[in-house]
Structures are given as C-alpha cells and as structure tokens.
C-alpha atoms as a PDB file:
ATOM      1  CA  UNK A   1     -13.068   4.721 -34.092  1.00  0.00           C
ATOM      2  CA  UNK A   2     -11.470   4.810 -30.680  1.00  0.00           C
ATOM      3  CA  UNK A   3     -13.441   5.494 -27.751  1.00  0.00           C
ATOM      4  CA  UNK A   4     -11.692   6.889 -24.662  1.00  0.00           C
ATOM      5  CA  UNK A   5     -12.908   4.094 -22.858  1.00  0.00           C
ATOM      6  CA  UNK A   6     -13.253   4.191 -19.151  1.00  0.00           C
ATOM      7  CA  UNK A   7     -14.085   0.908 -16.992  1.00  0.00           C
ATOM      8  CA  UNK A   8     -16.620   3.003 -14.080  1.00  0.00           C
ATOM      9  CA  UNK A   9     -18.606   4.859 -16.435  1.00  0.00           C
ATOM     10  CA  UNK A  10     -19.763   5.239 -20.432  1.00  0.00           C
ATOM     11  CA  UNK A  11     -16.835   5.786 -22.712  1.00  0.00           C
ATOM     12  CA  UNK A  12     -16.322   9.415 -24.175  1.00  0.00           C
ATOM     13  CA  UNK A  13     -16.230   9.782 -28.294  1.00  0.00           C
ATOM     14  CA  UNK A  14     -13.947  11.766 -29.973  1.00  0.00           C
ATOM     15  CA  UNK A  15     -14.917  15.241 -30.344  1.00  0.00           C
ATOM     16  CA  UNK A  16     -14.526  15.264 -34.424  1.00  0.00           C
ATOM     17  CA  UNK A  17     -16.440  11.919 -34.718  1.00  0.00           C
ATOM     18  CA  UNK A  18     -19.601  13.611 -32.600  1.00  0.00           C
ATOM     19  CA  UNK A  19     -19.297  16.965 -34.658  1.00  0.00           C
ATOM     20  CA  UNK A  20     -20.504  15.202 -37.991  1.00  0.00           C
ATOM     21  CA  UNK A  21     -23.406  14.359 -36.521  1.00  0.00           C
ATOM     22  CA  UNK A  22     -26.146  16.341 -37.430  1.00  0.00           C
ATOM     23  CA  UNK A  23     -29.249  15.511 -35.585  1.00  0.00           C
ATOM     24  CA  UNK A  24     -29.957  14.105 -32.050  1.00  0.00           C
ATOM     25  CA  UNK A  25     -31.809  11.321 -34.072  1.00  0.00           C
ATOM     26  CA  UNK A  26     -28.595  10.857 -35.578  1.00  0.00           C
ATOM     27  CA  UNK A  27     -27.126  10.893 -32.483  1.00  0.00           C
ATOM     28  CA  UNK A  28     -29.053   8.313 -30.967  1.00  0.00           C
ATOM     29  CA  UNK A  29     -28.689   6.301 -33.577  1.00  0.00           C
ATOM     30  CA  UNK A  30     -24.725   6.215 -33.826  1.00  0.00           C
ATOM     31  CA  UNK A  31     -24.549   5.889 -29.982  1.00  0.00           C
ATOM     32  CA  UNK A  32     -26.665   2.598 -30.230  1.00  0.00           C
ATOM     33  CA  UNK A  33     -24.260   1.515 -33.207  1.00  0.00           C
ATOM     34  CA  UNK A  34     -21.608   1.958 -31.286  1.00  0.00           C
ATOM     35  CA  UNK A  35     -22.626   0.088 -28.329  1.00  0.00           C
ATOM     36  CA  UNK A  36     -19.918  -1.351 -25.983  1.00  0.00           C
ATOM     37  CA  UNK A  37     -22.401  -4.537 -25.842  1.00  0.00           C
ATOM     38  CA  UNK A  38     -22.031  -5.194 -29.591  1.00  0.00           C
ATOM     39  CA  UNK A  39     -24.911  -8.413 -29.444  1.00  0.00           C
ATOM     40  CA  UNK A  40     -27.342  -5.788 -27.524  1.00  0.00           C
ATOM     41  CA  UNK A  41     -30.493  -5.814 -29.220  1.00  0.00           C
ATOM     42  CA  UNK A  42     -33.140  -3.082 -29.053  1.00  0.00           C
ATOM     43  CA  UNK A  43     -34.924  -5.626 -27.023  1.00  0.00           C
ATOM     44  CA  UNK A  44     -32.117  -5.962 -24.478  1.00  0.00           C
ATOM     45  CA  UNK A  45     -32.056  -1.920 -24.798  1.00  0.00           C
ATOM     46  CA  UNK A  46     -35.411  -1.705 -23.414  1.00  0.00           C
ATOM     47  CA  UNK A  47     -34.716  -4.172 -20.437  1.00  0.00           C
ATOM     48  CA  UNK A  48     -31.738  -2.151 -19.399  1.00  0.00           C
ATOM     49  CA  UNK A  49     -33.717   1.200 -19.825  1.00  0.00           C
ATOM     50  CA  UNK A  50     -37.222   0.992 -19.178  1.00  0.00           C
ATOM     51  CA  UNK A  51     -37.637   2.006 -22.687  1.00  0.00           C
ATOM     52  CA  UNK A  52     -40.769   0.676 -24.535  1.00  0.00           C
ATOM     53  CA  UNK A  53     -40.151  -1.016 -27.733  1.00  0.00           C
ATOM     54  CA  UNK A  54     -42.101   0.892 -30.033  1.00  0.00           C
ATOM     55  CA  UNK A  55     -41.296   3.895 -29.053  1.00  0.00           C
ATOM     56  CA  UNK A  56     -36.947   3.259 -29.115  1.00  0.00           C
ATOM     57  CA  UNK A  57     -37.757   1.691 -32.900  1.00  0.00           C
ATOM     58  CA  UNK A  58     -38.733   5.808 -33.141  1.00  0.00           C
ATOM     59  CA  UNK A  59     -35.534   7.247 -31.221  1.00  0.00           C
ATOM     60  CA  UNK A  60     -32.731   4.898 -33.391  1.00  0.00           C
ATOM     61  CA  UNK A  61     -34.989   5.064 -36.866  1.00  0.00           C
ATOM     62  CA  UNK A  62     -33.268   6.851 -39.537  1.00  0.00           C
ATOM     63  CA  UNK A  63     -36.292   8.829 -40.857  1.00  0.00           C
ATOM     64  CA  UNK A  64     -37.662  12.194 -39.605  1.00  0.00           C
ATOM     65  CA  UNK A  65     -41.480  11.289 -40.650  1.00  0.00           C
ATOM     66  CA  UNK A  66     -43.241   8.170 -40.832  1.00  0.00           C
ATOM     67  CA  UNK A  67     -45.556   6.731 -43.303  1.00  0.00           C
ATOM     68  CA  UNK A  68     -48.079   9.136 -42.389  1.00  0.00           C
ATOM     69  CA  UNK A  69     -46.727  12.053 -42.419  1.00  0.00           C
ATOM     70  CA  UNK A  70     -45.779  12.392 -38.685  1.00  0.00           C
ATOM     71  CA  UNK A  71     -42.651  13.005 -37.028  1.00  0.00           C
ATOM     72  CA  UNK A  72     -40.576  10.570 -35.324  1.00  0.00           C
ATOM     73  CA  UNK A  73     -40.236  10.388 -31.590  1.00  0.00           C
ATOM     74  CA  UNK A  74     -37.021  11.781 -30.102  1.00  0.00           C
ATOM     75  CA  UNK A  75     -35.586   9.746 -27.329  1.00  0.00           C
ATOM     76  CA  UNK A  76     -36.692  11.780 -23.964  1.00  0.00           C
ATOM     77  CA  UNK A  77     -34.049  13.312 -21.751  1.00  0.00           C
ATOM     78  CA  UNK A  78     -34.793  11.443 -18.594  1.00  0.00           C
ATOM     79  CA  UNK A  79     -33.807   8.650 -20.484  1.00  0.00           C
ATOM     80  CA  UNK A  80     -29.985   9.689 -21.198  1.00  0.00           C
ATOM     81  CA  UNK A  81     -28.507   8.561 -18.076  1.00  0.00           C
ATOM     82  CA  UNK A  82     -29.786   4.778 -18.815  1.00  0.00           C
ATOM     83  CA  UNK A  83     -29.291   4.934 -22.414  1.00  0.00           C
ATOM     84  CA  UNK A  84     -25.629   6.255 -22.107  1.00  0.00           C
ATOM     85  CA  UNK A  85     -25.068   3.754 -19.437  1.00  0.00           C
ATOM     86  CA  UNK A  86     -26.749   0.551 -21.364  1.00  0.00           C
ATOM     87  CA  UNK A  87     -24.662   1.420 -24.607  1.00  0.00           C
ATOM     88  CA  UNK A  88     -21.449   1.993 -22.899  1.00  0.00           C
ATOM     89  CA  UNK A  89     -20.342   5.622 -24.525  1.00  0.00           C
ATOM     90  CA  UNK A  90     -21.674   9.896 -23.886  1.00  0.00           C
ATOM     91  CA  UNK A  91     -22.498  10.442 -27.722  1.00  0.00           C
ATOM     92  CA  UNK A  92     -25.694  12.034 -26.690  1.00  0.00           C
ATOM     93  CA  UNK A  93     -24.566  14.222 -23.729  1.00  0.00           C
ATOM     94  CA  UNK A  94     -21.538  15.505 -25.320  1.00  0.00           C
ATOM     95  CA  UNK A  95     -23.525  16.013 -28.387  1.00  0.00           C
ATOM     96  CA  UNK A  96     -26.009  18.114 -26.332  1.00  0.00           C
ATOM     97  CA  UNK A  97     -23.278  20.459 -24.764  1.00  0.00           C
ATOM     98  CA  UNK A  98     -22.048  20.836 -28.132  1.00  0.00           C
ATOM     99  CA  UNK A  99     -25.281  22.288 -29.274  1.00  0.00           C
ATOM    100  CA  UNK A 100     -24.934  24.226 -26.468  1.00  0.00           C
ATOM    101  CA  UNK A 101     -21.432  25.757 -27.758  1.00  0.00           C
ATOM    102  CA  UNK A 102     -19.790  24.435 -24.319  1.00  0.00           C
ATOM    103  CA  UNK A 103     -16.942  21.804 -23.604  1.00  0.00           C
ATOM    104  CA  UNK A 104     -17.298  19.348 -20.707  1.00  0.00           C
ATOM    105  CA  UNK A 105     -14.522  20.955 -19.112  1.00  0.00           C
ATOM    106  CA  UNK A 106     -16.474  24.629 -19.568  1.00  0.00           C
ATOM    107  CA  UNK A 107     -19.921  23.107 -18.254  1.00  0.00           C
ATOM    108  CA  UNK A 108     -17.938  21.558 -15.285  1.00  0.00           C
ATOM    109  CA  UNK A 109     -16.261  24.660 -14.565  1.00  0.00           C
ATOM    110  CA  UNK A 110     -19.571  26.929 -15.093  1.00  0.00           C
ATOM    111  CA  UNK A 111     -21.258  23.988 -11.880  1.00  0.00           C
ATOM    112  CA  UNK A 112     -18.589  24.407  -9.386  1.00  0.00           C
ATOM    113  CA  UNK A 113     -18.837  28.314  -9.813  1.00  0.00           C
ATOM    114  CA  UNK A 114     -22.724  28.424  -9.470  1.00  0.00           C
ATOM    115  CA  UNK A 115     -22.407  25.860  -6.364  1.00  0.00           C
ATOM    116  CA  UNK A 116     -19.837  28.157  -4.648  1.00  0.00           C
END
C-alpha cells in the first residue's frame, strides 16, 4: 500500500484502500497497523496520546463484544488529532468524511464558504 506521504503532517491513504473498511473499529485498527512508526507499541501509543492502556486495547481490538457480553469501546473523537498524528496517516478522518458522503476537497470547500 502506498501512502501519499507528506513530511509536516499524517500521510493520506488511498481512497479505495479506506473504502473496504467497514467499521470505525476497523478503522482504528488498520490505521494503527499501518503506523509510520512500525516498532510503536500500544504502550508507546498511549505516551504519545494520553490514551489509557486499557481502554486503546478496546479501540484497536478486533471484536465488537467482549467476554461478557458488552460492547467494545470506540476510540473518542477528541482523540483523532493525536492518534492520526502518533501513527503517521488520516485513515480515521478520511474514513469519517466518507461516512459522511463528502471528499476532503468538498468539506474544505463547504469551511471557506461558511467562514465567508
């Protein structure tokens, strides 16, 4: 997979690669697998984001429920910015604006008209 990497900021994934992914869990998880830091450990994942350790095991697991019936923890938004940053790519925000049926370039466009 090639990343359009950039040296300032997170790399961006290519759009088919994030469109197979199904759920933000999923999301999560891929964007962590795909770290730019490749011998990042959750551990190091938490130092970079404030994350706590229990809770990111949650946001990258690959199950929906746990063993007792509960639903997994989704990663919080206010934690994008960090996560993004720490693994070095925008799986999870270009993910999200594909949910919302917009392109980057379409959300960009849709800020500078509402700041004008």
């Amino acid at each position: 997979m090639n990343l359009l990497e950039r040296l300032d900021a997170p790399s961006v994934a290519p759009i088919s690669l994030i469109s197979t992914l199904k759920s933000y869990r999923d999301v999560c998880r891929m964007a962590f697998e795909r770290r730019r830091v490749v011998n990042m450990t959750r551990a190091g994942l938490c130092e970079r984001t404030g994350m706590r350790a229990s809770h990111v095991a949650d946001y990258l697991s690959d199950r929906d429920i746990d063993d007792r019936g509960n639903e997994m923890r989704d990663m919080p938004a206010k934690y994008i910015p960090a996560f993004e940053q720490a693994v070095g790519n925008t799986f999870v925000s270009q993910w999200l604006a594909m949910q919302a049926q917009l392109t980057i370039l379409e959300a960009q466009i849709a800020e500078q008209k509402a700041s004008a």
